[in-house]
C-alpha atoms as a PDB file:
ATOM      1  CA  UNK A   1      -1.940  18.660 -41.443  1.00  0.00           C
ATOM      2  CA  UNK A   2      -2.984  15.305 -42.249  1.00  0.00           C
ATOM      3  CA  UNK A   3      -2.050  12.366 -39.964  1.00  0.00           C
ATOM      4  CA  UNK A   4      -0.447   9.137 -41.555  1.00  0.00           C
ATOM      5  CA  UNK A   5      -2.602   6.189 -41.706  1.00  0.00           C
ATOM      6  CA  UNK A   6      -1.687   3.452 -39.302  1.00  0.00           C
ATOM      7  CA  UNK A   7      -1.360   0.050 -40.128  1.00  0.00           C
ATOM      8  CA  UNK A   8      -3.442  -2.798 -38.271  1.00  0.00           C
ATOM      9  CA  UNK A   9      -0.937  -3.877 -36.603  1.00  0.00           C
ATOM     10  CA  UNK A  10       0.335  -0.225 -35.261  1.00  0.00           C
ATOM     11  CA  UNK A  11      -3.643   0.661 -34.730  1.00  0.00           C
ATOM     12  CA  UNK A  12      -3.519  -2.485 -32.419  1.00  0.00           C
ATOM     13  CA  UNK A  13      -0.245  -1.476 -30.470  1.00  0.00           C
ATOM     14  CA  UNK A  14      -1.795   1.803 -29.655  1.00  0.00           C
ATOM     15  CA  UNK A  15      -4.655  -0.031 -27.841  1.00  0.00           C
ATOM     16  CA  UNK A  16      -2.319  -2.220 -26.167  1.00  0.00           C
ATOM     17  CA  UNK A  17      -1.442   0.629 -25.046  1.00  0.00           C
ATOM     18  CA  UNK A  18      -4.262   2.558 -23.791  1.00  0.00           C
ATOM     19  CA  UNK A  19      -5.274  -1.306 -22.188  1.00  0.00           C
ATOM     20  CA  UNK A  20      -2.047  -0.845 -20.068  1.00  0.00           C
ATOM     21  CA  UNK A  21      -2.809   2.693 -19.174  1.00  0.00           C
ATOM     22  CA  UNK A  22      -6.420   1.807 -18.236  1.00  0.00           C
ATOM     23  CA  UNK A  23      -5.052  -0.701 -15.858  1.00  0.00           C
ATOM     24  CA  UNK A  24      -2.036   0.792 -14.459  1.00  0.00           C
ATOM     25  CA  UNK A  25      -4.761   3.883 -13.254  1.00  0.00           C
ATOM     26  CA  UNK A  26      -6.431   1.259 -11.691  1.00  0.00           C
ATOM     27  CA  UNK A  27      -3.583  -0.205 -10.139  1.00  0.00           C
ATOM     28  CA  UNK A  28      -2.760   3.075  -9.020  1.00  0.00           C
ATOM     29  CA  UNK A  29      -5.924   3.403  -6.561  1.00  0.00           C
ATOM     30  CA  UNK A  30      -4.825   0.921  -4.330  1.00  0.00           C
ATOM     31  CA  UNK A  31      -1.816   2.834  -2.685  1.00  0.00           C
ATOM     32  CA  UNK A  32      -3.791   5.744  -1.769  1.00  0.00           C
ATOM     33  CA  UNK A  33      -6.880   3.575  -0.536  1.00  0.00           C
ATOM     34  CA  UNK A  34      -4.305   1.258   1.619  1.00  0.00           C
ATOM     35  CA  UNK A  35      -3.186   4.134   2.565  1.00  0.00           C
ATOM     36  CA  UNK A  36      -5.968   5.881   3.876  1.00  0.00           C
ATOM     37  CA  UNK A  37      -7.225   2.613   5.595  1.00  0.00           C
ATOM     38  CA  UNK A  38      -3.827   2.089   7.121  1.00  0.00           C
ATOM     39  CA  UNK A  39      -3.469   5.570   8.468  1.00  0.00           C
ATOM     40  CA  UNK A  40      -7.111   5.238   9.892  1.00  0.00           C
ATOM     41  CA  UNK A  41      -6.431   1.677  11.638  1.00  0.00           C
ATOM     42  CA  UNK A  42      -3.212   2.908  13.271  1.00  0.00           C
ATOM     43  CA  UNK A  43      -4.144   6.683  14.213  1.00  0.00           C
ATOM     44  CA  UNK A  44      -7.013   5.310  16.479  1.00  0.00           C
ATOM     45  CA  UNK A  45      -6.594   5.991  20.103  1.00  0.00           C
ATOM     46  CA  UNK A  46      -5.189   2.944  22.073  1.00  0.00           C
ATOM     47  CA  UNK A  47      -8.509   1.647  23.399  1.00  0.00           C
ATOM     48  CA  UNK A  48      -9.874   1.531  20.496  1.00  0.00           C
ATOM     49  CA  UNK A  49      -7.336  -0.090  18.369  1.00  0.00           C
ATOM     50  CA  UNK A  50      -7.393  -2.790  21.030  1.00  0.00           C
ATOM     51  CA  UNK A  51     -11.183  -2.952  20.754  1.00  0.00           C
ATOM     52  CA  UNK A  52     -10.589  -3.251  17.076  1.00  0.00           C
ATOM     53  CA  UNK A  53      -7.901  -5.836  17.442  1.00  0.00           C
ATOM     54  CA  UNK A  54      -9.760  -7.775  19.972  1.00  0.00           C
ATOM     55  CA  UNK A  55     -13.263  -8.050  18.291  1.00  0.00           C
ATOM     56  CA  UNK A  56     -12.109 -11.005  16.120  1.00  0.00           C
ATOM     57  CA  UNK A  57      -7.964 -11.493  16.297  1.00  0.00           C
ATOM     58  CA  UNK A  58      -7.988 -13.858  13.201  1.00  0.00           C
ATOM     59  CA  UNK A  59      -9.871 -11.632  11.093  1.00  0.00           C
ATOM     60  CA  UNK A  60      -7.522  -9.110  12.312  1.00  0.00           C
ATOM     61  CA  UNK A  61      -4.154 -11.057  11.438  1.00  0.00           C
ATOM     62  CA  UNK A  62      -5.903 -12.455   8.385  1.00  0.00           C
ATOM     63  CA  UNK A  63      -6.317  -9.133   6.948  1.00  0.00           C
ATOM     64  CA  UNK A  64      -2.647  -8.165   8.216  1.00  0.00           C
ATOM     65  CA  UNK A  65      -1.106 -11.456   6.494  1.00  0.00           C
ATOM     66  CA  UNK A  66      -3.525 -10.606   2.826  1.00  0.00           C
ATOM     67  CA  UNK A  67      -1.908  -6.904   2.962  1.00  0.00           C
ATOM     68  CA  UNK A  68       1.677  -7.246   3.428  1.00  0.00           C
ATOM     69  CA  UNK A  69       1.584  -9.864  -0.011  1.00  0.00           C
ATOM     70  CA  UNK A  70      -1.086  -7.609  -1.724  1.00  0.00           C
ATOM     71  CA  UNK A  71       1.092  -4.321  -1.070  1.00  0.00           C
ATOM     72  CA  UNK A  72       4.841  -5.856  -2.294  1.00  0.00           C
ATOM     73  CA  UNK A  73       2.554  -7.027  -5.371  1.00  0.00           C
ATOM     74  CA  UNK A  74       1.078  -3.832  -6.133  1.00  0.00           C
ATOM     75  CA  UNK A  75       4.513  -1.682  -5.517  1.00  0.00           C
ATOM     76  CA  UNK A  76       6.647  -3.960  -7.765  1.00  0.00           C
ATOM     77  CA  UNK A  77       3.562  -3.938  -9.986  1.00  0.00           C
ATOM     78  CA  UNK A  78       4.126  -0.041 -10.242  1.00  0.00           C
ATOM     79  CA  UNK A  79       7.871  -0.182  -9.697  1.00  0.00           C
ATOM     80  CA  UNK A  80       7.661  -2.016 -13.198  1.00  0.00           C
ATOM     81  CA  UNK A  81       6.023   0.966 -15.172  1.00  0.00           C
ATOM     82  CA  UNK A  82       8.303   2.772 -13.799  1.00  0.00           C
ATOM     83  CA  UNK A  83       6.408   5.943 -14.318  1.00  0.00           C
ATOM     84  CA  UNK A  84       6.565   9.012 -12.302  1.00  0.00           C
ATOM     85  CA  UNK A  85       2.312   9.408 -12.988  1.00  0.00           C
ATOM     86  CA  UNK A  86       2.425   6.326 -10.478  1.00  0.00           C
ATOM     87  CA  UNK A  87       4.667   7.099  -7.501  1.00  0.00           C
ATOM     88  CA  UNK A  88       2.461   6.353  -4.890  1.00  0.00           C
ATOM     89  CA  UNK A  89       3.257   3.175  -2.918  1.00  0.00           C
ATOM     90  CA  UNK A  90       1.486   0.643  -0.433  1.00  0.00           C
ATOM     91  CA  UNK A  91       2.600   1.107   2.941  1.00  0.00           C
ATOM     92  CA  UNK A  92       3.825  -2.104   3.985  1.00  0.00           C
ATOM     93  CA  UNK A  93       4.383  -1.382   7.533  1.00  0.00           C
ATOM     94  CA  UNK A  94       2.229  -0.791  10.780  1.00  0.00           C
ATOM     95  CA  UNK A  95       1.015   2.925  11.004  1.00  0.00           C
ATOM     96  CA  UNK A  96       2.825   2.704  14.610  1.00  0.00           C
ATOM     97  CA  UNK A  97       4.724   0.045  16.984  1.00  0.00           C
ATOM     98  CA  UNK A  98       2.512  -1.296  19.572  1.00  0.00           C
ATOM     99  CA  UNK A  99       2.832  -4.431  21.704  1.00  0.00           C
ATOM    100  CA  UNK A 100      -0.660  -5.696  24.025  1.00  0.00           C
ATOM    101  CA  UNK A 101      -0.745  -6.284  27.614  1.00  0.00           C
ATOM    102  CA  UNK A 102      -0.708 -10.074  28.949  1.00  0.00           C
ATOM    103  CA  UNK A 103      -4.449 -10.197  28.403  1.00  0.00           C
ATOM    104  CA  UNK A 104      -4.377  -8.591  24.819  1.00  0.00           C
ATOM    105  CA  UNK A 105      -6.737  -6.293  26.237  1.00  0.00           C
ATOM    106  CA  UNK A 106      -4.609  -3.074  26.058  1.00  0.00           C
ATOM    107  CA  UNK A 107      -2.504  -1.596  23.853  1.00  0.00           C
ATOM    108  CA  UNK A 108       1.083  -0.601  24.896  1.00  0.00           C
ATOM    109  CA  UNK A 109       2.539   2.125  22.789  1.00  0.00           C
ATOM    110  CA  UNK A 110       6.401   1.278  21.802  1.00  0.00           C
ATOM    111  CA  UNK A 111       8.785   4.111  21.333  1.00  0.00           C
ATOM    112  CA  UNK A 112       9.613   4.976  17.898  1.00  0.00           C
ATOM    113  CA  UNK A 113      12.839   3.324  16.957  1.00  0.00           C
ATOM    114  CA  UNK A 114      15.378   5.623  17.059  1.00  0.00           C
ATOM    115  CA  UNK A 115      16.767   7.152  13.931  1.00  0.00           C
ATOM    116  CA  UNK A 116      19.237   5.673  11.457  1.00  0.00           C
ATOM    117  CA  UNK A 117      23.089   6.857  12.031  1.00  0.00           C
ATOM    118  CA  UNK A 118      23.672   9.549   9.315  1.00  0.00           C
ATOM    119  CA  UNK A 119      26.208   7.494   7.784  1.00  0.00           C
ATOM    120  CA  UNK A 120      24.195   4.715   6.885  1.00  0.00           C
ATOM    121  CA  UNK A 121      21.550   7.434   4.980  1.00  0.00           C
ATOM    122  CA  UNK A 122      24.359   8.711   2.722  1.00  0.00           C
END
């Protein structure tokens, strides 16, 4: 069977095309790598996500206040291919609750919030 012959113009639309695939691929990395690196921060054992924390606090909330912006970007980024190839999501939320002693030298596990009434899942 032979295949039409495309125009220029529909030639160049397919490579629009494969541009926007290449990309949203790309784009699709970054939930699982946030991911990953967001599981690994918050699974740590206390002391040592209070180490972590403590080594240098303004790195620390400086790379907490470039995620949260970078995540919502990415997800409505991928919300707007709307493709079910790219489901995965950024988290956009700590791994875990935690609060730090008075010397933000120890971590203080919170209790997980307690679940959502059933009527408000429906």
């Amino acid at each position: 069977m032979l295949l039409p012959s495309l125009t220029q113009s529909q030639q160049d639309a397919l490579v629009l095309d494969e541009f926007i695939l290449q990309t949203a691929e790309a784009l699709n990395h970054l939930p699982a790598t946030m991911g990953r690196c967001n599981a690994s921060f918050w699974n740590l054992p206390d002391e040592r996500l209070a180490v972590v924390r403590n080594t240098n606090p303004d790195r620390t909330a400086a790379v907490f206040a470039a995620n949260s912006p970078l995540g919502t970007q990415v997800n409505s980024m991928l919300d707007t291919l709307a493709s079910p190839m790219y489901s995965a999501r950024v988290p956009l939320v700590p791994g875990r609750q935690i609060a730090l002693d008075s010397s933000g030298d120890s971590v203080i596990p919170l209790p997980p919030p307690p679940p959502l009434p059933t009527a408000l899942l429906a």
